[in-house]
PDB file of N, CA and C in Angstrom:
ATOM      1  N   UNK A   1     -15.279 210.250  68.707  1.00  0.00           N
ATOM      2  CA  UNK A   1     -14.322 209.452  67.985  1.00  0.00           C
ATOM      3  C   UNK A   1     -12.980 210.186  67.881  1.00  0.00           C
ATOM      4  N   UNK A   2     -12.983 211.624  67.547  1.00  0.00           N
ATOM      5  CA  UNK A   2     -11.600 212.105  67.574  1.00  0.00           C
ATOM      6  C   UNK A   2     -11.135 212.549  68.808  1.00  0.00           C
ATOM      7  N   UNK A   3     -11.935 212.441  69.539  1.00  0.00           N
ATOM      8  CA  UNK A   3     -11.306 212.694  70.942  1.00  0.00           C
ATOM      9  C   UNK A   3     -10.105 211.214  71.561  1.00  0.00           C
ATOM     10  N   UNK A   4     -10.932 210.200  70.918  1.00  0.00           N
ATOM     11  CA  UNK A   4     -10.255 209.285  71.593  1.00  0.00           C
ATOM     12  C   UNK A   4      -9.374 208.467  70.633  1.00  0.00           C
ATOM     13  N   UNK A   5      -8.940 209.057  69.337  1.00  0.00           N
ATOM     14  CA  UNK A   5      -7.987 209.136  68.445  1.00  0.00           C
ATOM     15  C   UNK A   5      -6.733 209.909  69.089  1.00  0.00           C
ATOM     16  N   UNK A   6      -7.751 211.164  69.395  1.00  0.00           N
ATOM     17  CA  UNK A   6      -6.639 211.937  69.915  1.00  0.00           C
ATOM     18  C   UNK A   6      -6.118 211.667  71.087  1.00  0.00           C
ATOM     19  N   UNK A   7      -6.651 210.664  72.080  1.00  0.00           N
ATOM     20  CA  UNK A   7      -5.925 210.159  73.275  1.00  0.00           C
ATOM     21  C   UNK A   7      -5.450 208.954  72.500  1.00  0.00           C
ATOM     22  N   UNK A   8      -5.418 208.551  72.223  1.00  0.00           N
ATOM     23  CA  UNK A   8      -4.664 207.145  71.575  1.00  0.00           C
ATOM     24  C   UNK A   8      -3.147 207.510  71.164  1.00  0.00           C
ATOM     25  N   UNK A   9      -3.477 208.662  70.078  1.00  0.00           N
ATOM     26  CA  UNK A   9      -2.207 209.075  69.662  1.00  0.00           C
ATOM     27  C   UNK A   9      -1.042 209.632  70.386  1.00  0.00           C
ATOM     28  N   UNK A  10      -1.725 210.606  71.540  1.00  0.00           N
ATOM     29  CA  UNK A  10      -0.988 211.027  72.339  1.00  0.00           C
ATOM     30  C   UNK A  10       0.084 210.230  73.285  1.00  0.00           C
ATOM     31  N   UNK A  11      -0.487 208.921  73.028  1.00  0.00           N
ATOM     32  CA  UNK A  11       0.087 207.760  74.283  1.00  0.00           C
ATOM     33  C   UNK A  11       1.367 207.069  73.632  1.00  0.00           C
ATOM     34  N   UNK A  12       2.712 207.160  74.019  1.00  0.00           N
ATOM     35  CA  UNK A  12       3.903 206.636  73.450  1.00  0.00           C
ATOM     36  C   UNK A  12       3.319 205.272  72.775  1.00  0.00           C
ATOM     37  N   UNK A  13       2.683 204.292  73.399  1.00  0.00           N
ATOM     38  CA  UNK A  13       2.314 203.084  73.022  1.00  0.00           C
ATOM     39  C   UNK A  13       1.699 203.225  71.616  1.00  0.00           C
ATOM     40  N   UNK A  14       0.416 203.686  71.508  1.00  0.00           N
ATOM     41  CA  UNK A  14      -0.304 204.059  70.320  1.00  0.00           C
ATOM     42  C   UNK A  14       1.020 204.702  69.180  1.00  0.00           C
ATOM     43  N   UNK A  15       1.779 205.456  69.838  1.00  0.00           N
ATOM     44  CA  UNK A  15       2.780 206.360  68.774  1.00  0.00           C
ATOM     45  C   UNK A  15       3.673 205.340  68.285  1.00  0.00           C
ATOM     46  N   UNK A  16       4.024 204.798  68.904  1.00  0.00           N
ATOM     47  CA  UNK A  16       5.196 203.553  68.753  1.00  0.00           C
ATOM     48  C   UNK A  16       4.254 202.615  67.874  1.00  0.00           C
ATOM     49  N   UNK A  17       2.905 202.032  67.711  1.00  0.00           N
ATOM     50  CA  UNK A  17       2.488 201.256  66.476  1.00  0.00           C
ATOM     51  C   UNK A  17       2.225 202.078  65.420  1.00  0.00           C
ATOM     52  N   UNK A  18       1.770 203.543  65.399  1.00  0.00           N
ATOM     53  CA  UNK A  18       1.414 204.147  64.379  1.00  0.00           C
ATOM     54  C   UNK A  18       3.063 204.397  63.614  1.00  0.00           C
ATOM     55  N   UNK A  19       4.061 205.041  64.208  1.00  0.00           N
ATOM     56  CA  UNK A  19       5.251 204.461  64.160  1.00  0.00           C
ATOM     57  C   UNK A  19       5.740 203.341  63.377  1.00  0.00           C
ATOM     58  N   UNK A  20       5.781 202.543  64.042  1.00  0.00           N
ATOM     59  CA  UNK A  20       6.112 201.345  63.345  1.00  0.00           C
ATOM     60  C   UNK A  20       5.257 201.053  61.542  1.00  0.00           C
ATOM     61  N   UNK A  21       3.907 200.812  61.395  1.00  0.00           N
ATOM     62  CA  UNK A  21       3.052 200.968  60.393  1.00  0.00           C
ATOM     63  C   UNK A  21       3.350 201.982  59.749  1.00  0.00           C
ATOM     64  N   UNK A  22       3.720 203.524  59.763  1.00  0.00           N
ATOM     65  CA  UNK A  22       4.142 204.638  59.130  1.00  0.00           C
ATOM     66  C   UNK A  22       5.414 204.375  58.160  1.00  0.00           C
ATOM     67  N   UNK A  23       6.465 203.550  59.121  1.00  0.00           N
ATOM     68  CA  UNK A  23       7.659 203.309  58.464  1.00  0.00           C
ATOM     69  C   UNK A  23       7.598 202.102  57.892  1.00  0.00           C
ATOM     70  N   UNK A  24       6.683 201.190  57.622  1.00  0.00           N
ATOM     71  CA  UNK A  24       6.460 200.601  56.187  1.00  0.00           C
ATOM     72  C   UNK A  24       5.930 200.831  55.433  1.00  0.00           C
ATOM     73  N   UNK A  25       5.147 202.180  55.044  1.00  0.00           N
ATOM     74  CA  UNK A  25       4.794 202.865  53.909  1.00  0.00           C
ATOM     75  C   UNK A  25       5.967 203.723  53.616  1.00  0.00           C
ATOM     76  N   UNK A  26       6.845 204.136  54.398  1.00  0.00           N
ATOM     77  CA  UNK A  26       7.713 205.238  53.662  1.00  0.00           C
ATOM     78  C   UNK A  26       8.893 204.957  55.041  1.00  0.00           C
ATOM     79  N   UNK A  27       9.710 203.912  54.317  1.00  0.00           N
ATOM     80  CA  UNK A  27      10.940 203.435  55.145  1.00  0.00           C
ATOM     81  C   UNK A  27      12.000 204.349  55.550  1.00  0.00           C
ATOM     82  N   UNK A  28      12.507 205.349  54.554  1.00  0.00           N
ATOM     83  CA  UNK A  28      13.888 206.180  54.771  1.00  0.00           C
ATOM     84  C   UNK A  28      13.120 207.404  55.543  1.00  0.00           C
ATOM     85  N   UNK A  29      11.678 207.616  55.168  1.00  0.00           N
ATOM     86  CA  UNK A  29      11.391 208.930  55.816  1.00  0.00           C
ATOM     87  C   UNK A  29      12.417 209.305  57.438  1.00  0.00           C
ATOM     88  N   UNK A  30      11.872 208.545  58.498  1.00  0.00           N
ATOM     89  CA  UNK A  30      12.834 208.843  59.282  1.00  0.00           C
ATOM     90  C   UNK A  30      13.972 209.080  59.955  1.00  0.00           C
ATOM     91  N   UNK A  31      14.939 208.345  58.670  1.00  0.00           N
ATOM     92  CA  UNK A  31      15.632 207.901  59.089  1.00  0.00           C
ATOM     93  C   UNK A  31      16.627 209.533  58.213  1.00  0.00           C
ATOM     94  N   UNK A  32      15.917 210.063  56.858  1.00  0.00           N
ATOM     95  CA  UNK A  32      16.418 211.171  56.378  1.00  0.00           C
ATOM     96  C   UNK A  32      15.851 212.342  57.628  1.00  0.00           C
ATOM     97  N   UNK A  33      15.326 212.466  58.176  1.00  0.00           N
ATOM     98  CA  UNK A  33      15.124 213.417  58.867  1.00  0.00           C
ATOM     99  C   UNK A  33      16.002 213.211  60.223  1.00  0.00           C
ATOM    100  N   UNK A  34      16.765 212.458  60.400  1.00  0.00           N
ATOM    101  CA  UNK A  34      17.247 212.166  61.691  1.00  0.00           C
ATOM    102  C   UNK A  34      19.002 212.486  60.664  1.00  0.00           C
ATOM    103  N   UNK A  35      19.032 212.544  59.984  1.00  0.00           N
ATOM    104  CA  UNK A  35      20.272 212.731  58.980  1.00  0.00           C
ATOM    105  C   UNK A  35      20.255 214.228  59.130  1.00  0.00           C
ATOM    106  N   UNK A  36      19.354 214.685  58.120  1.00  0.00           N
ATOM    107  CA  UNK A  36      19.420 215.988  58.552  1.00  0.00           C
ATOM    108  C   UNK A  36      18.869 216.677  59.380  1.00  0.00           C
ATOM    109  N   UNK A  37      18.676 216.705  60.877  1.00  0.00           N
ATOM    110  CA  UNK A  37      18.701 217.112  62.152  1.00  0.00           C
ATOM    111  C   UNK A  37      18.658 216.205  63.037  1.00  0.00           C
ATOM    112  N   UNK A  38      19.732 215.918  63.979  1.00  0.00           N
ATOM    113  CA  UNK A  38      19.525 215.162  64.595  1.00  0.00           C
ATOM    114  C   UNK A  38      18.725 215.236  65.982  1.00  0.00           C
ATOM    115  N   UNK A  39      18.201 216.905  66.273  1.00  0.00           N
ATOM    116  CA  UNK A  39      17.396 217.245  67.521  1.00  0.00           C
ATOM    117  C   UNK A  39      16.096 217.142  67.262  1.00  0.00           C
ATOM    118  N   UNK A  40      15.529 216.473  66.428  1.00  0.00           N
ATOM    119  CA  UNK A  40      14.261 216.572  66.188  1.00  0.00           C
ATOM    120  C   UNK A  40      13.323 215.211  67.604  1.00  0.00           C
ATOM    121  N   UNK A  41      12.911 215.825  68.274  1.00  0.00           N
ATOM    122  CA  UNK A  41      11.729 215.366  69.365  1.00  0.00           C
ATOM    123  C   UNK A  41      10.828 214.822  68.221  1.00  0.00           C
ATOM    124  N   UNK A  42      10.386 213.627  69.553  1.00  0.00           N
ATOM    125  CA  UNK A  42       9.251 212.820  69.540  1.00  0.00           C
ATOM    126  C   UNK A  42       8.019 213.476  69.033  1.00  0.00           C
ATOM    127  N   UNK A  43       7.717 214.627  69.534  1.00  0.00           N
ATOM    128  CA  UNK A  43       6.612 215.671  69.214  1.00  0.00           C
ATOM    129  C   UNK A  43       6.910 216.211  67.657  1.00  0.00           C
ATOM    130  N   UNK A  44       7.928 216.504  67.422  1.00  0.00           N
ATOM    131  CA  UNK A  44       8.533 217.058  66.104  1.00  0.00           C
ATOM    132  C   UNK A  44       8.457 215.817  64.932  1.00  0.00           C
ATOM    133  N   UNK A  45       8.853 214.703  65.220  1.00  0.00           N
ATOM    134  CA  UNK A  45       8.196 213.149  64.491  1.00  0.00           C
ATOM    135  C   UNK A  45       6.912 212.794  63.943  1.00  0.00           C
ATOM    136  N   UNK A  46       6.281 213.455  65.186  1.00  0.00           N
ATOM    137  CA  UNK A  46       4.553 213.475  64.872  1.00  0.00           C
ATOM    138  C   UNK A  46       3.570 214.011  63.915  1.00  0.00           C
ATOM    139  N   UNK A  47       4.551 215.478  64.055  1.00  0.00           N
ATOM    140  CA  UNK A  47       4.132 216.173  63.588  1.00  0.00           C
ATOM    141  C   UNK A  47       4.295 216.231  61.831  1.00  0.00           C
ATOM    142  N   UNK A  48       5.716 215.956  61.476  1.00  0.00           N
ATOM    143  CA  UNK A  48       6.547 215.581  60.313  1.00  0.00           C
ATOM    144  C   UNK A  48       5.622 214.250  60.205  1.00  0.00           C
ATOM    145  N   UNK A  49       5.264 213.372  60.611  1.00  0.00           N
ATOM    146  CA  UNK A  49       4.569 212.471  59.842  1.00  0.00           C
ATOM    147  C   UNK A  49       3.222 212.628  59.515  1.00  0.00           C
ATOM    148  N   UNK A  50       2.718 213.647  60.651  1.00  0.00           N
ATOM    149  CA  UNK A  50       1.275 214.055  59.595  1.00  0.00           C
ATOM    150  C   UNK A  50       1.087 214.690  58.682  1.00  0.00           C
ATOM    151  N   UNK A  51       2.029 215.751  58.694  1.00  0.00           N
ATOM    152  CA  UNK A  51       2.355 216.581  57.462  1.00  0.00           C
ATOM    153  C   UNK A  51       2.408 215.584  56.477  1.00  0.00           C
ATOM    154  N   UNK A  52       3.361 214.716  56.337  1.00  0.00           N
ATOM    155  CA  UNK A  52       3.838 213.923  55.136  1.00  0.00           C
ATOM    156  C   UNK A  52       2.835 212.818  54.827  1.00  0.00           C
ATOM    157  N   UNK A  53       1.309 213.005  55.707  1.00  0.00           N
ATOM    158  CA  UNK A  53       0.380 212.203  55.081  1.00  0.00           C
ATOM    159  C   UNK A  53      -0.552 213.532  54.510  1.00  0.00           C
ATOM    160  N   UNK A  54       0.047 214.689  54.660  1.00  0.00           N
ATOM    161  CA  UNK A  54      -1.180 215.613  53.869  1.00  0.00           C
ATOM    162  C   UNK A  54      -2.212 215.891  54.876  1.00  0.00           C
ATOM    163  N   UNK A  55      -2.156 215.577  55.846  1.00  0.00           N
ATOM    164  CA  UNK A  55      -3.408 215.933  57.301  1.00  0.00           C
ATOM    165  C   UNK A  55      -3.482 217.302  56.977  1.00  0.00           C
ATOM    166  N   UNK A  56      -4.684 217.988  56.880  1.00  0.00           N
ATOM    167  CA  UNK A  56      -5.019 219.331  57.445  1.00  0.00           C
ATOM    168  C   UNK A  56      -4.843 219.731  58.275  1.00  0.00           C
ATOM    169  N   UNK A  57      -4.103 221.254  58.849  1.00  0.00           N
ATOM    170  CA  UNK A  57      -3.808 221.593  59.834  1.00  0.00           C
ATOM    171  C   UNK A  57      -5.126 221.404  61.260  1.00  0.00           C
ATOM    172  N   UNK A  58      -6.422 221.714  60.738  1.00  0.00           N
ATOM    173  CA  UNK A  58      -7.178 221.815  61.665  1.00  0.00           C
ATOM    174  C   UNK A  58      -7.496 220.256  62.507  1.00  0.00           C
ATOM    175  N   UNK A  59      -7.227 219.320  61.268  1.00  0.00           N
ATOM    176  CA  UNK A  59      -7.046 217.847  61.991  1.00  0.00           C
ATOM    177  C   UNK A  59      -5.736 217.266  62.429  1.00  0.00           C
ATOM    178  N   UNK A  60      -4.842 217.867  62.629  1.00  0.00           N
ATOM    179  CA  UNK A  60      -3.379 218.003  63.050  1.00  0.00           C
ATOM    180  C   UNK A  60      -3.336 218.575  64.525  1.00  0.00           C
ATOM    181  N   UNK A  61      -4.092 219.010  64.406  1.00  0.00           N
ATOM    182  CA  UNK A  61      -4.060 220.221  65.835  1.00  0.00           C
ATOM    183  C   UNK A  61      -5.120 219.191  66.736  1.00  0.00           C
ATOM    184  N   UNK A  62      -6.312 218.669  66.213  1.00  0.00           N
ATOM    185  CA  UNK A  62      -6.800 217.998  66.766  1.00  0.00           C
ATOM    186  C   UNK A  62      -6.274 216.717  67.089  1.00  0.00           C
ATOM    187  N   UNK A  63      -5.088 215.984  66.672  1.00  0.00           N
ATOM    188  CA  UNK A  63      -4.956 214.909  67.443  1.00  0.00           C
ATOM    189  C   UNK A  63      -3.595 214.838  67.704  1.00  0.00           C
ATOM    190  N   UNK A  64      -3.241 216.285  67.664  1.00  0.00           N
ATOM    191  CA  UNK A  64      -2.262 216.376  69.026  1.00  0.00           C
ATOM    192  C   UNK A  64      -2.587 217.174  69.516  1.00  0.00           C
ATOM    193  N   UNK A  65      -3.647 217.821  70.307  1.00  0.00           N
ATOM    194  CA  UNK A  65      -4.307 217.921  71.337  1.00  0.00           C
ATOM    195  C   UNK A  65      -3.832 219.651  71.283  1.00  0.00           C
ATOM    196  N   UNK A  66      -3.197 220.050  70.427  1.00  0.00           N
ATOM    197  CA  UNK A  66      -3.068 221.503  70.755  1.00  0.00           C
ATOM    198  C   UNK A  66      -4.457 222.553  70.025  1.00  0.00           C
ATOM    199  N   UNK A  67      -3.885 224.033  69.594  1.00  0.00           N
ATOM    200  CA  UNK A  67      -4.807 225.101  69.364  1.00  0.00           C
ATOM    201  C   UNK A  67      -4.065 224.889  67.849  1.00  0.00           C
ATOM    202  N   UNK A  68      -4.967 225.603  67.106  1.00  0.00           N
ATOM    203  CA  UNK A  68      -4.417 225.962  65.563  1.00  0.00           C
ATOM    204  C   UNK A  68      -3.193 227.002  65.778  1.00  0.00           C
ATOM    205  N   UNK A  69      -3.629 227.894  66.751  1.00  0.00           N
ATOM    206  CA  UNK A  69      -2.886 229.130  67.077  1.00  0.00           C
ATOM    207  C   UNK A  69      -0.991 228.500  67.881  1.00  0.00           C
ATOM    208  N   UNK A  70      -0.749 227.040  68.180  1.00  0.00           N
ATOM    209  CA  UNK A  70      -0.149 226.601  68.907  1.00  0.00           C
ATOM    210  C   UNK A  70       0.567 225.574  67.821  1.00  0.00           C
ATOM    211  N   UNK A  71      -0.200 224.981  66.924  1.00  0.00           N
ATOM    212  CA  UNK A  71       0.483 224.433  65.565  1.00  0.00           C
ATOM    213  C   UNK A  71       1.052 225.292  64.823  1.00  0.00           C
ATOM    214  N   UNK A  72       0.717 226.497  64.338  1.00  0.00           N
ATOM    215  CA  UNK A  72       1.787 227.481  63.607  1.00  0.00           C
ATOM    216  C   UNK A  72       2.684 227.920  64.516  1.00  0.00           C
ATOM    217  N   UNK A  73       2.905 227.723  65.389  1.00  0.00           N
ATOM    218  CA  UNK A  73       4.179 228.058  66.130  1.00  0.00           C
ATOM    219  C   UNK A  73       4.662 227.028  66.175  1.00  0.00           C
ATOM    220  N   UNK A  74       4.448 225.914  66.271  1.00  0.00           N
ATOM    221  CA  UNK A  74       5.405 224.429  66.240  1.00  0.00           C
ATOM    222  C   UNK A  74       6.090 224.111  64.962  1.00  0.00           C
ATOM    223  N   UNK A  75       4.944 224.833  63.949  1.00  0.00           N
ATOM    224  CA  UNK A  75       5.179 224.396  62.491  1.00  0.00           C
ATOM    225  C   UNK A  75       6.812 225.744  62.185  1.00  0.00           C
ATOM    226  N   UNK A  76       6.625 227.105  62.878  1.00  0.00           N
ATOM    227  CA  UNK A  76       7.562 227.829  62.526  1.00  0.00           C
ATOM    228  C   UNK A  76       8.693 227.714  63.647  1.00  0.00           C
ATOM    229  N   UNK A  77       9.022 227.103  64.525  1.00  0.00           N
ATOM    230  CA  UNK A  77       9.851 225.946  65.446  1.00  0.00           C
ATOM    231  C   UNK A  77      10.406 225.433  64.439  1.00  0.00           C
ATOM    232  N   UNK A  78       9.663 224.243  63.948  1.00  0.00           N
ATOM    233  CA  UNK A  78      10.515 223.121  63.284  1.00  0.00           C
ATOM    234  C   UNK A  78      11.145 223.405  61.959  1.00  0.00           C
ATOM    235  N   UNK A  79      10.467 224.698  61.343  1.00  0.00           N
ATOM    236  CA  UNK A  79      11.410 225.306  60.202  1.00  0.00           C
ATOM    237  C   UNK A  79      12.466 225.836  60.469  1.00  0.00           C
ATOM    238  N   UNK A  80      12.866 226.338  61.527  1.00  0.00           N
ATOM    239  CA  UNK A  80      13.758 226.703  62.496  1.00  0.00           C
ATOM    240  C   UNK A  80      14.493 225.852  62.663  1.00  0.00           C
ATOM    241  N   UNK A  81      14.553 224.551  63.445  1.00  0.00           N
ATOM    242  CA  UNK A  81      15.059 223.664  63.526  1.00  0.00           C
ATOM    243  C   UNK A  81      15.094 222.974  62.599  1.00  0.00           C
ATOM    244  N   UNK A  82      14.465 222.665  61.393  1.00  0.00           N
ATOM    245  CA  UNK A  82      15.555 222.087  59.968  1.00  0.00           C
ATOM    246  C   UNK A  82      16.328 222.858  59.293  1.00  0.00           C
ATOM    247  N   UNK A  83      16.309 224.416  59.500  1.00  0.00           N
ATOM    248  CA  UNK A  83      17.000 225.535  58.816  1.00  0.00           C
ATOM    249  C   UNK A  83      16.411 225.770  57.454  1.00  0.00           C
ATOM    250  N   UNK A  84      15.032 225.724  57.122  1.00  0.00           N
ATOM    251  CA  UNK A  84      14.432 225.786  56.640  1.00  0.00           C
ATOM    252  C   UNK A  84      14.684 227.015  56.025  1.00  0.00           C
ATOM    253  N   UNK A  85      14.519 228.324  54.505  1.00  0.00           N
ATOM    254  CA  UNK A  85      14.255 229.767  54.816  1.00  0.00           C
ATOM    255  C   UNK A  85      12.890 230.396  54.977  1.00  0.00           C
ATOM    256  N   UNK A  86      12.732 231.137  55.307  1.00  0.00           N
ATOM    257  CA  UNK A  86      10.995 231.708  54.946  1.00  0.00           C
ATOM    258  C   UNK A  86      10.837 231.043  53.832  1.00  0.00           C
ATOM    259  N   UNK A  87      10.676 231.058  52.575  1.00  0.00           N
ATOM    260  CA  UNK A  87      10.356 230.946  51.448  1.00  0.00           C
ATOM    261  C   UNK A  87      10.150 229.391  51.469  1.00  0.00           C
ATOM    262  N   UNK A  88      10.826 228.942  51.913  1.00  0.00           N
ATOM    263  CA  UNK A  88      10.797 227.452  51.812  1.00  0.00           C
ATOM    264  C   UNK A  88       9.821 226.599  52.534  1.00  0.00           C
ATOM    265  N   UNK A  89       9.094 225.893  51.860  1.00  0.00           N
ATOM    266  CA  UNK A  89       7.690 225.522  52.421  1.00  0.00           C
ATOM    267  C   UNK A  89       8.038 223.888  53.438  1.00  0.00           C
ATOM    268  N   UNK A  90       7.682 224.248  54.589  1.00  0.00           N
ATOM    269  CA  UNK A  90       8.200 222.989  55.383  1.00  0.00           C
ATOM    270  C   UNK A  90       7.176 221.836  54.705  1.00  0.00           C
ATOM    271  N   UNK A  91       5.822 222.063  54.439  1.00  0.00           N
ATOM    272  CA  UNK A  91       4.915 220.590  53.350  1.00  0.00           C
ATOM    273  C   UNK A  91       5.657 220.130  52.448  1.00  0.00           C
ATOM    274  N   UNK A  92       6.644 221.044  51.525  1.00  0.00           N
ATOM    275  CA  UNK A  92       7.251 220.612  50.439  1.00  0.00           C
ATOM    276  C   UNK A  92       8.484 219.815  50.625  1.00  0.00           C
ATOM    277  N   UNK A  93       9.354 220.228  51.754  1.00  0.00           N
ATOM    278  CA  UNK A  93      10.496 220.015  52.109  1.00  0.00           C
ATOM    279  C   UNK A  93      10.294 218.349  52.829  1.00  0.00           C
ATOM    280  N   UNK A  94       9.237 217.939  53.379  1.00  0.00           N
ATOM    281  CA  UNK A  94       8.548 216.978  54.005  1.00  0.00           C
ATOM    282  C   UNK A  94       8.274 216.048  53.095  1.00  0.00           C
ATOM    283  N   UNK A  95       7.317 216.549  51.990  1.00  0.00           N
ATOM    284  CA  UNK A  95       7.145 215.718  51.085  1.00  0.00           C
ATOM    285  C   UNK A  95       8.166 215.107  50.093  1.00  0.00           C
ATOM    286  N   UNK A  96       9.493 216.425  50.195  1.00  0.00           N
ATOM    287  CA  UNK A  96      10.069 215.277  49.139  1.00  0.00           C
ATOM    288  C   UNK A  96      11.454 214.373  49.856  1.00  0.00           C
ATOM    289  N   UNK A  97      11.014 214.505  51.205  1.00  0.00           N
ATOM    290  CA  UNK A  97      11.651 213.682  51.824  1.00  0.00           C
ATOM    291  C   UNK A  97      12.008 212.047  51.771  1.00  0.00           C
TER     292      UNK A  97
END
């Protein structure tokens, strides 16, 4: 079953309805994150929206198809790319998005 979650999700099509359904539970979410950065990738979207449903990293990693060891580097990427500081927790910064 999570294998083929995790191919579902991976597929622009699947992303584009989960997408769509995401942004009628929480309308400005994307549209504040595209405010404040405007380089944020498709992959970087994904990721910011599982966070902001509270997903566990180990089920995060699983349905985007990477390693745990390959999500903390995406996760310290995209703190990077919001200008995040150390201290500053990218879950928190997400959530009160």
């Amino acid at each position: 079953m999570i294998r083929h979650i995790n191919q579902s999700f991976n597929h622009d099509q699947y992303w584009n309805e989960f997408r769509e359904t995401f942004e009628q539970l929480h309308q400005p979410f994307f549209d504040n994150l595209k405010k404040h950065c405007e380089e944020l990738t498709s992959n970087d979207l994904r990721m910011l929206s599982l966070i902001k449903l509270n997903m566990a990293s180990k089920d995060m990693a699983t349905l985007l198809g990477i390693s745990q060891d390959s999500l903390r580097v995406s996760r310290y990427r995209l703190k990077k790319k919001l200008n995040l500081g150390q201290d500053e927790s990218l879950t928190g910064f997400v959530q009160g998005m």
